[in-house]
Structure formats: structure tokens, C-alpha cells
PDB file of N, CA and C in Angstrom:
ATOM      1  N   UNK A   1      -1.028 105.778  -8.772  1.00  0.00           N
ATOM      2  CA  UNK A   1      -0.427 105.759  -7.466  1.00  0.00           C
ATOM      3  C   UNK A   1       0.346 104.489  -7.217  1.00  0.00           C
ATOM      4  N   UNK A   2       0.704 104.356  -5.866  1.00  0.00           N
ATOM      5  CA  UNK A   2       1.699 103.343  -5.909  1.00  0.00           C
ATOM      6  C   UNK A   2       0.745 102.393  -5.433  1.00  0.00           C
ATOM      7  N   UNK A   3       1.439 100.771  -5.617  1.00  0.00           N
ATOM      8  CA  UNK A   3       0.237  99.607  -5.552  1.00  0.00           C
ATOM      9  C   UNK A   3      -0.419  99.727  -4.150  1.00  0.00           C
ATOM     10  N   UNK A   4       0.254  99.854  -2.980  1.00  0.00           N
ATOM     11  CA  UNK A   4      -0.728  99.650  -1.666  1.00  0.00           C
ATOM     12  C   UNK A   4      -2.148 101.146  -2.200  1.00  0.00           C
ATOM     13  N   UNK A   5      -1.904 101.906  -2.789  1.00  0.00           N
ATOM     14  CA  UNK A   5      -2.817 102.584  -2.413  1.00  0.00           C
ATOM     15  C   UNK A   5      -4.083 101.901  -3.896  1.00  0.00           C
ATOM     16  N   UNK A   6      -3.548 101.415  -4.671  1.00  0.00           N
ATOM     17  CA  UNK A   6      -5.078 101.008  -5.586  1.00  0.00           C
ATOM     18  C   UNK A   6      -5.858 100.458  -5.038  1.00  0.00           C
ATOM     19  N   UNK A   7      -6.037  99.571  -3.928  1.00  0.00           N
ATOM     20  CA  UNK A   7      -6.936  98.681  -3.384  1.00  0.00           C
ATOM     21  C   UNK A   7      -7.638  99.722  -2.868  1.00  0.00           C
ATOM     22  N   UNK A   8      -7.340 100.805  -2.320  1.00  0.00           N
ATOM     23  CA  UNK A   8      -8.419 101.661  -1.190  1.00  0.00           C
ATOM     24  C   UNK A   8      -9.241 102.157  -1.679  1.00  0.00           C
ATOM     25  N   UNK A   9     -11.203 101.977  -1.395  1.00  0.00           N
ATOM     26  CA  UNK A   9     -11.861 102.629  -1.639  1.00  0.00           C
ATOM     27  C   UNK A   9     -11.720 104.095  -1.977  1.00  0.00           C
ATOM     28  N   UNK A  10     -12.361 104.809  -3.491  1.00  0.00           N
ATOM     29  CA  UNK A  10     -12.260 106.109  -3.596  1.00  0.00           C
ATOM     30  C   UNK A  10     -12.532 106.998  -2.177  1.00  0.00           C
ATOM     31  N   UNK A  11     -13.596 106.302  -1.310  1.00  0.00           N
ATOM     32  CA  UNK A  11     -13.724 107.370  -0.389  1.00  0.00           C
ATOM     33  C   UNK A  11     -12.545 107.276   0.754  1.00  0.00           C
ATOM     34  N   UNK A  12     -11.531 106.635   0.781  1.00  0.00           N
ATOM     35  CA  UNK A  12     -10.760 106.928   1.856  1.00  0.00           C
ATOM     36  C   UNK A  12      -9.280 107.537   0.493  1.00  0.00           C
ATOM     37  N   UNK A  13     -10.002 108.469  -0.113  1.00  0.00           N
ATOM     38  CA  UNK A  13      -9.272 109.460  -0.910  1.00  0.00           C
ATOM     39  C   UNK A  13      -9.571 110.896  -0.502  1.00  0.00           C
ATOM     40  N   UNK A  14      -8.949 111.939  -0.775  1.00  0.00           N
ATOM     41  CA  UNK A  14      -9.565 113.208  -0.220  1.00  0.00           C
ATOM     42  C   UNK A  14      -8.608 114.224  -1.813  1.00  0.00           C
ATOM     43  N   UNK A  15      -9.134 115.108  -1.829  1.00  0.00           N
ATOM     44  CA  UNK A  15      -8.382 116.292  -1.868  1.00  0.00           C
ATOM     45  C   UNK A  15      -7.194 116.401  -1.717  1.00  0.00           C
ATOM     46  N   UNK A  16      -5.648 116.416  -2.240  1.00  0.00           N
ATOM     47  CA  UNK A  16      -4.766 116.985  -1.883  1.00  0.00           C
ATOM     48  C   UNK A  16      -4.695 118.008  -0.733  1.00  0.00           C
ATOM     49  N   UNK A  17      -3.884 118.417   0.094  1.00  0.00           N
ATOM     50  CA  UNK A  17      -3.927 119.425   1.007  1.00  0.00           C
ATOM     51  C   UNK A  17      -2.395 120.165   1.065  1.00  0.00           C
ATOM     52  N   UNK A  18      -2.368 120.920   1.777  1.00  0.00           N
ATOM     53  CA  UNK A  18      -0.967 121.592   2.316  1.00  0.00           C
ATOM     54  C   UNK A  18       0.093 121.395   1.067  1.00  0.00           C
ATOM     55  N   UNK A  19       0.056 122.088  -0.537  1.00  0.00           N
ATOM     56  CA  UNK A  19       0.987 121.926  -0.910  1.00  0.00           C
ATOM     57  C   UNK A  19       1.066 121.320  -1.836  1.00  0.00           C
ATOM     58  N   UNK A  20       0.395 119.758  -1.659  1.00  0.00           N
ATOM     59  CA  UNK A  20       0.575 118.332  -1.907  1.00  0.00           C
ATOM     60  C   UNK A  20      -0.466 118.619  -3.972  1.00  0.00           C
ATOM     61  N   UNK A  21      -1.479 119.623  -3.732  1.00  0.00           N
ATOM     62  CA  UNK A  21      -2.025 119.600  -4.544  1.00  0.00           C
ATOM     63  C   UNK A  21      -1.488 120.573  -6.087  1.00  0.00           C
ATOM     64  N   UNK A  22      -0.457 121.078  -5.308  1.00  0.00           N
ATOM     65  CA  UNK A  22       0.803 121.230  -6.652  1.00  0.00           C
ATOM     66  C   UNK A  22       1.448 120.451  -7.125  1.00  0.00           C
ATOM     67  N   UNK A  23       1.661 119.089  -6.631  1.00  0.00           N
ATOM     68  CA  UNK A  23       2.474 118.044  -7.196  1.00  0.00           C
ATOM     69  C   UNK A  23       2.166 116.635  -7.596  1.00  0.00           C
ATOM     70  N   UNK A  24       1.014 116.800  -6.779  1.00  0.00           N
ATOM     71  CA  UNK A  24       0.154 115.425  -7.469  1.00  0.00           C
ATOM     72  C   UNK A  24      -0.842 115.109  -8.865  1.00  0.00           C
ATOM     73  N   UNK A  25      -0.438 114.759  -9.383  1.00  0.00           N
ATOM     74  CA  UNK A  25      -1.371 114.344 -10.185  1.00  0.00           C
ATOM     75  C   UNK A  25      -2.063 112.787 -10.475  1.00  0.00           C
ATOM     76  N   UNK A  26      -3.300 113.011 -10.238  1.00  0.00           N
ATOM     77  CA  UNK A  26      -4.432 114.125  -9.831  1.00  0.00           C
ATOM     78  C   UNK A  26      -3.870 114.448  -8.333  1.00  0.00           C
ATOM     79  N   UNK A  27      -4.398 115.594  -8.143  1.00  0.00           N
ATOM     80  CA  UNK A  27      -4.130 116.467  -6.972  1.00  0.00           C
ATOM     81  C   UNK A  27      -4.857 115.483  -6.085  1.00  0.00           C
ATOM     82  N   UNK A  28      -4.905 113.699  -5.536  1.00  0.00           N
ATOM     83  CA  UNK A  28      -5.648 113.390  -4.454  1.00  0.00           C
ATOM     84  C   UNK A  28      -4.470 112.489  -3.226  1.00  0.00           C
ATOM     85  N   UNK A  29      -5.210 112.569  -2.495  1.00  0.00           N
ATOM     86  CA  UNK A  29      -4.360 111.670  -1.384  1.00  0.00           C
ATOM     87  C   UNK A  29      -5.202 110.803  -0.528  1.00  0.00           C
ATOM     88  N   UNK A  30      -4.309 109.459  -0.257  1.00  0.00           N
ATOM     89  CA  UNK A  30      -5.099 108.389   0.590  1.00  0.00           C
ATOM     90  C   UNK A  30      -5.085 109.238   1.762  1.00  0.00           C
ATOM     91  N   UNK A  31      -6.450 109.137   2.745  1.00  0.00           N
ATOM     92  CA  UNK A  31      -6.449 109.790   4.177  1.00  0.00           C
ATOM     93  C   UNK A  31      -5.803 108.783   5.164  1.00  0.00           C
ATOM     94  N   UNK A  32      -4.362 108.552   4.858  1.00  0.00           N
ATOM     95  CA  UNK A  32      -3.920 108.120   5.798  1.00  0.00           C
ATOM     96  C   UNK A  32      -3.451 109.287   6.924  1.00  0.00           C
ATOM     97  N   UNK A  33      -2.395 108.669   8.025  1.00  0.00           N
ATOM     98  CA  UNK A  33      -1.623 109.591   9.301  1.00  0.00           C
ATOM     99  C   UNK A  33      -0.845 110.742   8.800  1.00  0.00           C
ATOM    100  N   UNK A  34      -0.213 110.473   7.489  1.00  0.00           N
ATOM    101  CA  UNK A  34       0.304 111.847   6.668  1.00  0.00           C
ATOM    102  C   UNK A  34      -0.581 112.545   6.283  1.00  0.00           C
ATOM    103  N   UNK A  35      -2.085 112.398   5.327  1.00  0.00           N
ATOM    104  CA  UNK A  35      -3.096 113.189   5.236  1.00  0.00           C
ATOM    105  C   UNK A  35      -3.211 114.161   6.378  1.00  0.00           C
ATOM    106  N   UNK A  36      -3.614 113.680   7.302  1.00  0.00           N
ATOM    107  CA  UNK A  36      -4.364 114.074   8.783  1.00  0.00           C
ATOM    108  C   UNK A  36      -3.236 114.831   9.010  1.00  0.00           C
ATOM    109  N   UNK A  37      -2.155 114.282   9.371  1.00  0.00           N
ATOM    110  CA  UNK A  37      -0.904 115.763   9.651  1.00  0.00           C
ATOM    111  C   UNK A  37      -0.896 116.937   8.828  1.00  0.00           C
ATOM    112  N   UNK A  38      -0.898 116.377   7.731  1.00  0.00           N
ATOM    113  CA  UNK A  38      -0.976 117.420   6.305  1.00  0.00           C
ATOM    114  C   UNK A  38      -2.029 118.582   6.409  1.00  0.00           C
ATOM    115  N   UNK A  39      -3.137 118.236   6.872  1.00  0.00           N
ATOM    116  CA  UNK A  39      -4.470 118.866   7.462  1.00  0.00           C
ATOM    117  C   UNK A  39      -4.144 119.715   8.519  1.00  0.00           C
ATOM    118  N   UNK A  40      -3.825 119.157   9.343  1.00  0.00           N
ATOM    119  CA  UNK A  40      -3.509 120.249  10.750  1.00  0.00           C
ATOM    120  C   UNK A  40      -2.501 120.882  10.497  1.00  0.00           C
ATOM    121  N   UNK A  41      -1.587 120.051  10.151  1.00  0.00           N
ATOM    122  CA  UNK A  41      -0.587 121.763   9.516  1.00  0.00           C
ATOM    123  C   UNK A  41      -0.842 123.003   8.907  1.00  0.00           C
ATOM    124  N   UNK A  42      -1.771 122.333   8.068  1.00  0.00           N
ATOM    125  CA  UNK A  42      -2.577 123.968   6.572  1.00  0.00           C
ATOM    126  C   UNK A  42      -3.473 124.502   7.530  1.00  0.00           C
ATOM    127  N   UNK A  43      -4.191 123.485   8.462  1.00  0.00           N
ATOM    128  CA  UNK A  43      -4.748 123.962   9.205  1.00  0.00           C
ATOM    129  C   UNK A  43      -4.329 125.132  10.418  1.00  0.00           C
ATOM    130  N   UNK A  44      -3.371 125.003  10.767  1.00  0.00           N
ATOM    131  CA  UNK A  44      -2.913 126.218  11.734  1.00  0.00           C
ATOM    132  C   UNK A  44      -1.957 126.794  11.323  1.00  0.00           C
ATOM    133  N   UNK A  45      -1.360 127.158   9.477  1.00  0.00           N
ATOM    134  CA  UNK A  45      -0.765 127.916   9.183  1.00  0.00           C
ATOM    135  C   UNK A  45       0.827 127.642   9.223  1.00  0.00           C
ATOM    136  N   UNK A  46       0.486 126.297   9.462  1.00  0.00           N
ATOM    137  CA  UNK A  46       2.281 125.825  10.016  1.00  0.00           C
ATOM    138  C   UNK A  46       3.143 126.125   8.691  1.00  0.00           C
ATOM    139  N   UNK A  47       4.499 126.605   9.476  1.00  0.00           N
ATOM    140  CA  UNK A  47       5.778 126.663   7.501  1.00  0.00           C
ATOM    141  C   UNK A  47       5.778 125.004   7.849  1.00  0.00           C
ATOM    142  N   UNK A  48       5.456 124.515   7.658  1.00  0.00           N
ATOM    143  CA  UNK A  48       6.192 123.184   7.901  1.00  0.00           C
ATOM    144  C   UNK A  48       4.930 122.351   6.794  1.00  0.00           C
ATOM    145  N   UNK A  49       5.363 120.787   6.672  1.00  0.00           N
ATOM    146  CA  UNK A  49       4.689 119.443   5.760  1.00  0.00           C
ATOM    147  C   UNK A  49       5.245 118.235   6.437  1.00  0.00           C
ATOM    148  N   UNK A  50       4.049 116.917   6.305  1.00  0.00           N
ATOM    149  CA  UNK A  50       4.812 115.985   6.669  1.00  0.00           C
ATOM    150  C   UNK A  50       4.552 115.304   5.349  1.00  0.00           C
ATOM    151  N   UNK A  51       5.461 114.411   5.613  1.00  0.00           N
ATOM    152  CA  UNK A  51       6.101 113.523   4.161  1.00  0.00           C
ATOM    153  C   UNK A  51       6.299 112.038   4.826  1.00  0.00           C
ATOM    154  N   UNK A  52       5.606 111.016   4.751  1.00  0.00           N
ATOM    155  CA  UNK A  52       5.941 109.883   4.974  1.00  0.00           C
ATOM    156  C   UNK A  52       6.664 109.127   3.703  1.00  0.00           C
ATOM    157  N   UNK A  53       7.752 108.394   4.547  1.00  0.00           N
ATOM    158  CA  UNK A  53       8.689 107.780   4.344  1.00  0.00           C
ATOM    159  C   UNK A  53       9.086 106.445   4.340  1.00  0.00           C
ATOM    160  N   UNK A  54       8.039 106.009   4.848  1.00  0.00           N
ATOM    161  CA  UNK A  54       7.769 104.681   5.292  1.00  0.00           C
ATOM    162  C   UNK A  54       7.320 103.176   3.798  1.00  0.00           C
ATOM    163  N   UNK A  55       8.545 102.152   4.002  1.00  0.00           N
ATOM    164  CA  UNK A  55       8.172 101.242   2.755  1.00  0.00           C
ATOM    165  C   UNK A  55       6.991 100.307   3.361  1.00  0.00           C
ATOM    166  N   UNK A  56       6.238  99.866   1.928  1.00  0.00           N
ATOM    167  CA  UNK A  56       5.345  99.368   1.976  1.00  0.00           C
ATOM    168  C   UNK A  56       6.083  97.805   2.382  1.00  0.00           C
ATOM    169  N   UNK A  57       4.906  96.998   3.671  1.00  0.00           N
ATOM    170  CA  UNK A  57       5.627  95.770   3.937  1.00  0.00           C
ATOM    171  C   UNK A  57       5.267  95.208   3.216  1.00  0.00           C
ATOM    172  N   UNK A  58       4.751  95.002   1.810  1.00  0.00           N
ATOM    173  CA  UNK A  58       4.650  93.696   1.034  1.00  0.00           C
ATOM    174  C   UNK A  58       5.858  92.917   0.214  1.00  0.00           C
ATOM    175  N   UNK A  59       5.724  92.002   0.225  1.00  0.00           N
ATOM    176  CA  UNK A  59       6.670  90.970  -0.131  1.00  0.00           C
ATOM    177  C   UNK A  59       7.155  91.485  -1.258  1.00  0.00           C
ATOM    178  N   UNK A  60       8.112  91.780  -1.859  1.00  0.00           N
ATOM    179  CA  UNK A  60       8.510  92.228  -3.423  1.00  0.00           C
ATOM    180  C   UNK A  60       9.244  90.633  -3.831  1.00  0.00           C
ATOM    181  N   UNK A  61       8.371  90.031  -5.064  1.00  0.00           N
ATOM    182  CA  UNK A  61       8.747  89.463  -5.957  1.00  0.00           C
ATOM    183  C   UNK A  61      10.435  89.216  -6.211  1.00  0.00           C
ATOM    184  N   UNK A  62      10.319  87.849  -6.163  1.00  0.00           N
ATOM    185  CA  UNK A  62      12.173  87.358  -6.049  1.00  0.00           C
ATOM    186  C   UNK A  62      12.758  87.117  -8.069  1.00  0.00           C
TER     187      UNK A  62
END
């Protein structure tokens, strides 16, 4: 995965959801605010996915 997510405890990992578990490998995802959307979407059948987009604020190396 990408570096912000190695630091996070396995348990704030879940299951892939909505989709996500066709394209990931391994099929897991950090339970961040995209998780949780990702959830209620599969959850009520939505056509729809959210996809965060958002860069990581760490300093990138000069």
C-alpha cells in the first residue's frame, strides 16, 4: 500500500467492500471516511462508489 497507510494497525484494516475487492490486492482497505462511504453505499444498493482523492500531507523529499 501506499506509505501513510503502513503505519496503521492491522485492525484499522477491514475487508475490501463495494467493488474495491476486485481490484485490490490483497482485497483490504484502511477504515478510513472512504471505507465508511464505501460501506453505506453496498450497503443500500447504491450504483454509485466513493474514491478518495486526496494527497497525503507529508513532506516529499527534496
Amino acid at each position: 500500500g501506499a506509505p501513510a497507510e503502513r503505519w496503521r494497525p492491522a485492525a484499522a484494516h477491514a475487508p475490501a467492500v463495494n467493488g474495491y475487492e476486485q481490484l485490490l490486492q490483497p482485497p483490504r482497505m484502511v477504515c478510513d471516511v472512504t471505507y465508511w462511504m464505501n460501506q453505506i453505499l453496498f450497503d443500500l444498493g447504491a450504483p454509485a462508489f466513493a474514491l478518495n482523492t486526496a494527497i497525503e500531507a507529508t513532506p516529499q523529499p527534496q
